[in-house]
C-alpha atoms as a PDB file:
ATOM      1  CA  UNK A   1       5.788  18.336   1.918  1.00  0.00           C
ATOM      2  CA  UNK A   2       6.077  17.629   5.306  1.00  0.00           C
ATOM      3  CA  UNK A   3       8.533  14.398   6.462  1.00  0.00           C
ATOM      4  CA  UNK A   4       6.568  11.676   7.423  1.00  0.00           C
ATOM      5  CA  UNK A   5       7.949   8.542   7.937  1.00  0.00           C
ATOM      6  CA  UNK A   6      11.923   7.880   8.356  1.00  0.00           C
ATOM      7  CA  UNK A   7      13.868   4.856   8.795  1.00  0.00           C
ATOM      8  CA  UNK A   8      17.340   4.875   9.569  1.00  0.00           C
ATOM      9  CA  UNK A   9      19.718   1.901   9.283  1.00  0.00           C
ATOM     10  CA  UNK A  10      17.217  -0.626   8.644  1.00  0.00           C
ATOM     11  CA  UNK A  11      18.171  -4.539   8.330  1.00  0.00           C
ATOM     12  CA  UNK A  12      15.959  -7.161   8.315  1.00  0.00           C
ATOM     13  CA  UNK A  13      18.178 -10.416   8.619  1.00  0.00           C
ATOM     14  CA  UNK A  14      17.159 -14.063   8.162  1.00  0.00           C
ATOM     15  CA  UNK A  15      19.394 -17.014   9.730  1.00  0.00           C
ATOM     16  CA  UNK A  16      19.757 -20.661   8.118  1.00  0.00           C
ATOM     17  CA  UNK A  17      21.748 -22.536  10.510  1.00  0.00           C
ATOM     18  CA  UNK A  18      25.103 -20.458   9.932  1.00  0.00           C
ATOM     19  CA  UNK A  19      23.887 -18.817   7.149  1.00  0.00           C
ATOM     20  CA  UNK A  20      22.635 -15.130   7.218  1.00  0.00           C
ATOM     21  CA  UNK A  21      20.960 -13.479   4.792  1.00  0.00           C
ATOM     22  CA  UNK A  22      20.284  -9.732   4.371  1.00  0.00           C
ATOM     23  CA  UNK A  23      17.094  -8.875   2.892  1.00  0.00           C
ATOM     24  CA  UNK A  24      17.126  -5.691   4.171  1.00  0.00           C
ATOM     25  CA  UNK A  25      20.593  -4.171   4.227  1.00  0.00           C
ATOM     26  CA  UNK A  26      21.362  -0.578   5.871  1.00  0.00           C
ATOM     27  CA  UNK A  27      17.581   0.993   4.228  1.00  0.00           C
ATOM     28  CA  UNK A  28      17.691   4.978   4.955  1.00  0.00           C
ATOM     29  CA  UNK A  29      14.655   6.475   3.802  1.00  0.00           C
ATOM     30  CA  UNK A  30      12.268   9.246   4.015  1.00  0.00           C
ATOM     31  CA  UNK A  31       8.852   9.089   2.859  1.00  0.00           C
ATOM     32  CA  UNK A  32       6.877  12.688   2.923  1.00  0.00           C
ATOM     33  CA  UNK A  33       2.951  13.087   4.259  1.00  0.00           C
ATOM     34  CA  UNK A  34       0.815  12.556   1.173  1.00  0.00           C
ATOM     35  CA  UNK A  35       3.328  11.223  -1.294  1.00  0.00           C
ATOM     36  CA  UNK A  36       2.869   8.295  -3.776  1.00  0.00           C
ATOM     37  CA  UNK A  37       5.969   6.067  -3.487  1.00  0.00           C
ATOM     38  CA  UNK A  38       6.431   3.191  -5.674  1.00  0.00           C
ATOM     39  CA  UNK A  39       8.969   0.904  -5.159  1.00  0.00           C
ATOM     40  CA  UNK A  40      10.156  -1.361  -7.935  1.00  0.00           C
ATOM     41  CA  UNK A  41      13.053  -4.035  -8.458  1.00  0.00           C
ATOM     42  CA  UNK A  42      13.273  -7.916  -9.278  1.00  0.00           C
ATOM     43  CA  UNK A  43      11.771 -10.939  -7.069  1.00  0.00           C
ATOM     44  CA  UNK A  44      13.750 -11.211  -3.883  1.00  0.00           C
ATOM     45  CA  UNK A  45      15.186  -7.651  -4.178  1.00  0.00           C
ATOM     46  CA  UNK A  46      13.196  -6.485  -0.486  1.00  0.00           C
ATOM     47  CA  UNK A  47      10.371  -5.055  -1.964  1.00  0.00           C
ATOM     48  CA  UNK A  48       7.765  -6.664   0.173  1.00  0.00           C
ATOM     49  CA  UNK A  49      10.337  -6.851   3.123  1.00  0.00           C
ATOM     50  CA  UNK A  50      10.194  -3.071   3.556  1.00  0.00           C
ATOM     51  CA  UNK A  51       6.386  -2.590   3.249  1.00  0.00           C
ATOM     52  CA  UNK A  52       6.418  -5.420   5.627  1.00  0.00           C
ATOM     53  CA  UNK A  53       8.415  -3.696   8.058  1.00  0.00           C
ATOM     54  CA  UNK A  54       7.220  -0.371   7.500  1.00  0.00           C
ATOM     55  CA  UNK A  55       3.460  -1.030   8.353  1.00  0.00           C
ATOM     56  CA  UNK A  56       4.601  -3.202  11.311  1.00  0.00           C
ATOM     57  CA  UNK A  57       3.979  -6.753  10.070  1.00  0.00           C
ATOM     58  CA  UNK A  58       7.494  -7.697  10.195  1.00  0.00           C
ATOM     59  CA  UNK A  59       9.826  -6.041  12.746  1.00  0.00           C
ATOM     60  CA  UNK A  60      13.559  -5.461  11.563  1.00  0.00           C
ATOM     61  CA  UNK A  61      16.380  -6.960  12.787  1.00  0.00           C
ATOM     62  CA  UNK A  62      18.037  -3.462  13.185  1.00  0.00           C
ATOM     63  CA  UNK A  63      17.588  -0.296  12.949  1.00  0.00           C
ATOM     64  CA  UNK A  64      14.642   2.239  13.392  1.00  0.00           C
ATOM     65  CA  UNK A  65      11.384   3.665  11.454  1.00  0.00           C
ATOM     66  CA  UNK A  66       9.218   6.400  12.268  1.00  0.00           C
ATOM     67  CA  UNK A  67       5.901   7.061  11.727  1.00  0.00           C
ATOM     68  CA  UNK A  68       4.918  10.431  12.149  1.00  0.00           C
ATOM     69  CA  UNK A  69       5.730  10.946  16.666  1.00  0.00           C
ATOM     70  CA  UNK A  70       5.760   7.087  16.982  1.00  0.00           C
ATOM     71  CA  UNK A  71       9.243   5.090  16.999  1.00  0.00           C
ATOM     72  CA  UNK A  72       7.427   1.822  15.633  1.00  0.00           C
ATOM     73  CA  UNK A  73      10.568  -0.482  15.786  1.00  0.00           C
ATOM     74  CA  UNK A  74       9.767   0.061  19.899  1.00  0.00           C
ATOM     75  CA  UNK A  75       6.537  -1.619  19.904  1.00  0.00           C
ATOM     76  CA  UNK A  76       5.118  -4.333  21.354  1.00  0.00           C
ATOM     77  CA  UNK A  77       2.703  -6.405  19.356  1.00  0.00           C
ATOM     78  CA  UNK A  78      -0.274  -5.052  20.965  1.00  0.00           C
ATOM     79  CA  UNK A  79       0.938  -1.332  20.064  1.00  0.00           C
ATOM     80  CA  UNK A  80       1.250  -2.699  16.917  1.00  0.00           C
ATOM     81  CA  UNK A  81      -2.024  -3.944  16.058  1.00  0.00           C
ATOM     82  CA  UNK A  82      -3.341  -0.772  17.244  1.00  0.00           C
ATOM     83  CA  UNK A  83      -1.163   1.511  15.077  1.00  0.00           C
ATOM     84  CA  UNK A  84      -2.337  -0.488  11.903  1.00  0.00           C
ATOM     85  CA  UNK A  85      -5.651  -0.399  12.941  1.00  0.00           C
ATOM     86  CA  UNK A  86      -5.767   2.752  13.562  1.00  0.00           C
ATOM     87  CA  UNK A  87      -3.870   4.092  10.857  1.00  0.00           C
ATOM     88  CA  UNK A  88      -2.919   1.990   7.723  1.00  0.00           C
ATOM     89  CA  UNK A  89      -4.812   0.390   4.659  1.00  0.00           C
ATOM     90  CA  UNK A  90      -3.730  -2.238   2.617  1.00  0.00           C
ATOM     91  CA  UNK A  91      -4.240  -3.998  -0.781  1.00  0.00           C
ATOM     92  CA  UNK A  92      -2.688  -7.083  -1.740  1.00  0.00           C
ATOM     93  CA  UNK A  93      -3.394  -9.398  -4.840  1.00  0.00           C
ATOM     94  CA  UNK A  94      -5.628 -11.599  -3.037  1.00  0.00           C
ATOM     95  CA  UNK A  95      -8.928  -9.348  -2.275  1.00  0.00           C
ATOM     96  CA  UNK A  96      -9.994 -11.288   1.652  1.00  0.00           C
ATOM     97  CA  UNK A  97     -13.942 -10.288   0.638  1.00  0.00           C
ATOM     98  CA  UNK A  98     -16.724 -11.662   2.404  1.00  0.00           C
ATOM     99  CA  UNK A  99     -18.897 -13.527  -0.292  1.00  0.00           C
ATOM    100  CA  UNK A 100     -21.816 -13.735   1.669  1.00  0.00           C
ATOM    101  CA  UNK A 101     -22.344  -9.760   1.805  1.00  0.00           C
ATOM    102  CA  UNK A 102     -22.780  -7.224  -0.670  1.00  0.00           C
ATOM    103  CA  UNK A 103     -20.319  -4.832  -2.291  1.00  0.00           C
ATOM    104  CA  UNK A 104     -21.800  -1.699   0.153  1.00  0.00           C
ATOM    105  CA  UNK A 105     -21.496  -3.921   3.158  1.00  0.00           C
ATOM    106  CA  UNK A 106     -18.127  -5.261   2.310  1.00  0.00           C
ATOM    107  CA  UNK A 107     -16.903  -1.633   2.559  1.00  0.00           C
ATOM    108  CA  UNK A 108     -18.827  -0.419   5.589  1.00  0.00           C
ATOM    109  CA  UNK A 109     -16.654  -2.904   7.625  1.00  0.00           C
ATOM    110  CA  UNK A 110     -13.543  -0.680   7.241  1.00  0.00           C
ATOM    111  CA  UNK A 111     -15.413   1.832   8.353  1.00  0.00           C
ATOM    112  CA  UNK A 112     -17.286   0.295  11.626  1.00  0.00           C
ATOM    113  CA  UNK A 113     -13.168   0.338  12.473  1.00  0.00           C
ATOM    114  CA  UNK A 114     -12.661   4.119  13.323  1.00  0.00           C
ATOM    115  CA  UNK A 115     -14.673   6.834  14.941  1.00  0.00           C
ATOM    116  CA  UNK A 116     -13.934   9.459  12.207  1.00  0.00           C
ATOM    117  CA  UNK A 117     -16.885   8.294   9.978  1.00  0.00           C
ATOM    118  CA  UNK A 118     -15.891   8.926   6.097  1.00  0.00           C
ATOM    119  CA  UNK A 119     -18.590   9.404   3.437  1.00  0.00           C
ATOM    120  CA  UNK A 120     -19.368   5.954   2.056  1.00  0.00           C
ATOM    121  CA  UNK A 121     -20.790   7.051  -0.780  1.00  0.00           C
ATOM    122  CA  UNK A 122     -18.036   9.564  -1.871  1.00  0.00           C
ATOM    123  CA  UNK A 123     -15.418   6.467  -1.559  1.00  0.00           C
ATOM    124  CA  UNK A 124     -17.504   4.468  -3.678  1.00  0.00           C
ATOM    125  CA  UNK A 125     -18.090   6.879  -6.332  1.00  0.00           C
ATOM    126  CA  UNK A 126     -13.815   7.524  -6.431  1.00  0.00           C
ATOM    127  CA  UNK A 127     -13.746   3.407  -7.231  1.00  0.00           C
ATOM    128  CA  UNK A 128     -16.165   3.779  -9.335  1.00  0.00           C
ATOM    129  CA  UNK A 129     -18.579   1.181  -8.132  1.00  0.00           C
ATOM    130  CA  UNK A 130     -21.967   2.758  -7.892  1.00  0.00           C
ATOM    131  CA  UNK A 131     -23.487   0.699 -10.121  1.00  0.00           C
ATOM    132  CA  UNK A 132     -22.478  -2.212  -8.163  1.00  0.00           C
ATOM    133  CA  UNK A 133     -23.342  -1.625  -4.560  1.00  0.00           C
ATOM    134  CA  UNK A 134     -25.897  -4.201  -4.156  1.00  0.00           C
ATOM    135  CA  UNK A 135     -23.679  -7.354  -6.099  1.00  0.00           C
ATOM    136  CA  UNK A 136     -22.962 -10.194  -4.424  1.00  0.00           C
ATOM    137  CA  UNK A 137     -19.473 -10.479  -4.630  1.00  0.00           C
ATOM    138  CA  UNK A 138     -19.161 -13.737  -6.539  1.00  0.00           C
ATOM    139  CA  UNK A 139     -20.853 -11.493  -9.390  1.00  0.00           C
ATOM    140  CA  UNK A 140     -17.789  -8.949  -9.779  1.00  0.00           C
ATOM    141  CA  UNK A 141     -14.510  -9.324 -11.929  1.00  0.00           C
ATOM    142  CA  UNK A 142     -11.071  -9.546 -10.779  1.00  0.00           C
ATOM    143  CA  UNK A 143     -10.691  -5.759 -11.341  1.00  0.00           C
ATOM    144  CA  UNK A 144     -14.487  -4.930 -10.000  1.00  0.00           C
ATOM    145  CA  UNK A 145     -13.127  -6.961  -6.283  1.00  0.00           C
ATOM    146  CA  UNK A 146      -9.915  -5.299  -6.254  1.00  0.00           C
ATOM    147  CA  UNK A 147     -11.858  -1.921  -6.497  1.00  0.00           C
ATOM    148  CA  UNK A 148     -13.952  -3.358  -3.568  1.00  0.00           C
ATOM    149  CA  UNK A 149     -10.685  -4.107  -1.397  1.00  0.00           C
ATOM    150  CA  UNK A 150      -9.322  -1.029  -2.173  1.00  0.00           C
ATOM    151  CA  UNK A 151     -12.762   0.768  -0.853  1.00  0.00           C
ATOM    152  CA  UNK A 152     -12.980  -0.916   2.033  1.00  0.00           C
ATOM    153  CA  UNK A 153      -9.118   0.165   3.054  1.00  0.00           C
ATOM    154  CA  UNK A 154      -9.957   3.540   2.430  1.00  0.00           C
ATOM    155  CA  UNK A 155     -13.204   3.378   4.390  1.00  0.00           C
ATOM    156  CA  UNK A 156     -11.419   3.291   7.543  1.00  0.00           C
ATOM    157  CA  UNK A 157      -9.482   6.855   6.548  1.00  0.00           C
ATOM    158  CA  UNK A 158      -6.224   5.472   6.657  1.00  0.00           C
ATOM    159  CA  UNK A 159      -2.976   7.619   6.894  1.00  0.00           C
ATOM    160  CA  UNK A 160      -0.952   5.311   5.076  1.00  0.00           C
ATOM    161  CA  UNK A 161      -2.099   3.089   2.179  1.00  0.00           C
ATOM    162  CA  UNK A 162       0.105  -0.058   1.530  1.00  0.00           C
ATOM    163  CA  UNK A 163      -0.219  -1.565  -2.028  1.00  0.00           C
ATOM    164  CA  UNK A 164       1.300  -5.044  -2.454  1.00  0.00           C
ATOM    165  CA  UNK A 165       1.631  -5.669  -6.215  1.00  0.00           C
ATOM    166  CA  UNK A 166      -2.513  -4.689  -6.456  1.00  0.00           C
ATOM    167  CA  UNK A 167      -2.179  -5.289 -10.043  1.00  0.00           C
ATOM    168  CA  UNK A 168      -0.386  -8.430 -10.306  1.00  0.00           C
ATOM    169  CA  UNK A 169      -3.026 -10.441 -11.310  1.00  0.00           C
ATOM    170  CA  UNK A 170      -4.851  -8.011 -13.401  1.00  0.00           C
ATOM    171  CA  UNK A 171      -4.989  -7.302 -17.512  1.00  0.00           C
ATOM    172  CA  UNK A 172      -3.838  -3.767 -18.803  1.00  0.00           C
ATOM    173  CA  UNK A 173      -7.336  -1.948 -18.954  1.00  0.00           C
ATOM    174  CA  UNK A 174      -8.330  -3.283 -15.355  1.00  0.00           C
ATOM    175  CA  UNK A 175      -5.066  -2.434 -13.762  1.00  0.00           C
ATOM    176  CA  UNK A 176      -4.913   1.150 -14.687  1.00  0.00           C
ATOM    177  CA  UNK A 177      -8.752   1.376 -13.658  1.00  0.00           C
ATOM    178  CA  UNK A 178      -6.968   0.452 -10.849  1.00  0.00           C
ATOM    179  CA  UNK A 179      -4.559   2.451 -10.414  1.00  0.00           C
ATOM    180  CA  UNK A 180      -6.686   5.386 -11.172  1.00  0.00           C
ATOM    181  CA  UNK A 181      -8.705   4.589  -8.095  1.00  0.00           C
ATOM    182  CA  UNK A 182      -5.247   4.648  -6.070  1.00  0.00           C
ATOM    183  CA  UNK A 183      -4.452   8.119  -7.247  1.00  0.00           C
ATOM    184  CA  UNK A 184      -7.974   9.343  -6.746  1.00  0.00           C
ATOM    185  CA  UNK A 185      -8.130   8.542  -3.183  1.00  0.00           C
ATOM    186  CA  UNK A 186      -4.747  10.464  -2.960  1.00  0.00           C
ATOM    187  CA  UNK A 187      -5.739  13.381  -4.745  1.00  0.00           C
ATOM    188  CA  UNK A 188      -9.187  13.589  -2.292  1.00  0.00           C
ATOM    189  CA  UNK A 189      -7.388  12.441   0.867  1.00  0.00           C
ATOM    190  CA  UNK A 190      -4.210  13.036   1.289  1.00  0.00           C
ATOM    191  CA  UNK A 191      -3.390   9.422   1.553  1.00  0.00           C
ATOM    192  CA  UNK A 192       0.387   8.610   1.545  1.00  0.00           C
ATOM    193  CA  UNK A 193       0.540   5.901  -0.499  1.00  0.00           C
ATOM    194  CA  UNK A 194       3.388   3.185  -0.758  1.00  0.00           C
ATOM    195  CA  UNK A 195       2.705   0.719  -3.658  1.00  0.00           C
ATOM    196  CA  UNK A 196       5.442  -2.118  -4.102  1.00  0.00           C
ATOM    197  CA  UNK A 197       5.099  -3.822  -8.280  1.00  0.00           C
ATOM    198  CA  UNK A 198       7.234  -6.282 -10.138  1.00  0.00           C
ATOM    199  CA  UNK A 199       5.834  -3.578 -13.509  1.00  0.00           C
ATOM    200  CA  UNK A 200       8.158  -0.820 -13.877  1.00  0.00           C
ATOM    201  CA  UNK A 201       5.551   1.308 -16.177  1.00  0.00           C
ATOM    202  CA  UNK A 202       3.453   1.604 -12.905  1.00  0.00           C
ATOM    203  CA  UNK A 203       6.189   3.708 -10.941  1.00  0.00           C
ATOM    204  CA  UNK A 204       5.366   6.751 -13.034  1.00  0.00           C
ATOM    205  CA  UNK A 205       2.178   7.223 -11.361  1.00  0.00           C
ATOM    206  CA  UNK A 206       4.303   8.229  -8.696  1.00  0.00           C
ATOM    207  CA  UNK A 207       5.834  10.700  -6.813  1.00  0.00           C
ATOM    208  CA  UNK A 208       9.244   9.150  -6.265  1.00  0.00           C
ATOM    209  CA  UNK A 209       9.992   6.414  -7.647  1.00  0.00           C
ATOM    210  CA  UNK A 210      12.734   3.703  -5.869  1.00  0.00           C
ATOM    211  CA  UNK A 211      14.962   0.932  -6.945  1.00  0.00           C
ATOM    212  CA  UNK A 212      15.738  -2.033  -5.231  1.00  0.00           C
ATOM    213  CA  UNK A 213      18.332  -5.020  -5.853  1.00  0.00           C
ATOM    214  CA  UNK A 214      19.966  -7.557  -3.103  1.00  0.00           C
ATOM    215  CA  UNK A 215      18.074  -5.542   0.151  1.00  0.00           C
ATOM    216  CA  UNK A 216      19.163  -1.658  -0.645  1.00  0.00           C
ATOM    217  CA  UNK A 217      17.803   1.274  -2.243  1.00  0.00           C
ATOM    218  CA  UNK A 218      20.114   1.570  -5.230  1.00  0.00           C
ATOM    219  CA  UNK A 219      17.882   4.463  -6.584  1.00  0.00           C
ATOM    220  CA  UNK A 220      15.410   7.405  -5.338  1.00  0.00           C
ATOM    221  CA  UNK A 221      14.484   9.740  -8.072  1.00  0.00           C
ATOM    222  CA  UNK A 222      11.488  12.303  -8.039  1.00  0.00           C
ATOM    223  CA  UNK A 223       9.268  11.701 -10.545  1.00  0.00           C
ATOM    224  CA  UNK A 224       6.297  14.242 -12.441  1.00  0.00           C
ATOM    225  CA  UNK A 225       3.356  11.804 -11.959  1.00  0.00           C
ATOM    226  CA  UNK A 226       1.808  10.671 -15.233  1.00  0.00           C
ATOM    227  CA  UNK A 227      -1.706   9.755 -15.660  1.00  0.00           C
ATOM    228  CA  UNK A 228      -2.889   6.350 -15.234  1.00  0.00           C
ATOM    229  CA  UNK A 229      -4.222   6.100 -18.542  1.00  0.00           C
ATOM    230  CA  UNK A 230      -0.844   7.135 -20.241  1.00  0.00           C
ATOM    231  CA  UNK A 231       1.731   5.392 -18.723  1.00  0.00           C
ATOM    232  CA  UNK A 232       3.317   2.266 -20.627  1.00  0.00           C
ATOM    233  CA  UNK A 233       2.018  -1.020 -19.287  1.00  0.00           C
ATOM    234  CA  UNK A 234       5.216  -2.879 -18.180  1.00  0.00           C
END
């Protein structure tokens, strides 16, 4: 696989008055094009600090991260909100849906955001939501919306998919519906994906799968990817 994204002695520092906390401390990392990373480790561990920093929503204190040519850490915030736009997806536990369209039209907003036009139709069938199109979205589940977000991030053909705990608030069966749709995507697109959970059974649908405690990578181990549908729910 080809290296994709590098960061190199990453901090992300927070001051109290005197006080300054680490919650990133010296992060080295290399994520490859196409990869599923998951990174796991308790609450306050960096978890969401990295993703944070890596897709440009939070800028580190010190250090440097890569993206394919672009040295991200030396953008301005207009550069920023380009890169994104142009080339990231994201999921979080809260689903940001417009209730007043349809499931379709929901996810023909990501792609009214790039000029490479992806096959609507193909993304919905991966999620699984073709007999749902025409819902209102006050008519879906938990698990049915989620599928929606995750459509509509995928609509725009992102490079990079970042997954904030996207089955946090989710039961068993309806996360690893979930999670299929994640690896799916992957499989079809080539999407690197970086998913960040709190549920340690999850990291097996990955590539790599990396530890976190007190703001550092304590672990990075390759991992054989098992199935959705077989993995242990944490």
């Amino acid at each position: 696989m080809k290296k994709y994204i590098e960061l190199s002695n990453v901090y992300r520092t927070y001051k109290n008055g005197k006080l300054r906390n680490n919650v990133l401390n010296k992060v080295n990392l290399v994520i490859n094009k196409g990869e599923i990373i998951v990174i796991i480790g308790p609450s306050g561990s960096g978890k969401t600090t990295l993703l944070n920093c890596i897709s440009g929503l939070d800028k580190p204190t010190k250090g440097k991260i890569k993206v394919g040519k672009d040295i991200i850490t030396r953008f301005d915030e207009k550069a920023l909100t380009k890169f994104r736009r142009k080339k990231l997806g994201f999921i979080f536990q809260t689903y940001n849906l417009l209730e007043n369209l349809n499931v379709k039209q929901n996810i023909e907003i990501g792609s009214k955001l790039v000029r490479n036009k992806v096959d609507i139709n193909k993304i919905i069938e991966i999620v699984d939501l073709s007999k749902h199109i025409t819902k209102n979205i006050d008519e879906l589940s938990g698990g049915e919306q989620q599928r929606v977000s995750i459509a509509r991030a995928l609509a725009k053909k992102p490079e990079i998919m970042f997954c904030d705990e996207p089955t946090g608030a989710l039961d068993e069966d309806t996360g690893k519906k979930i999670l299929r749709a994640l690896v799916d995507a992957n499989n079809e697109y080539g999407t690197t994906m970086i998913i960040v959970t709190h549920n340690p059974g999850i990291s097996k649908i990955g590539d790599r799968i990396i530890k976190m405690n007190s703001g550092s990578i304590i672990e990075d181990v390759n991992n054989k990817r098992v199935k959705p549908e077989n993995i242990v729910w944490g």
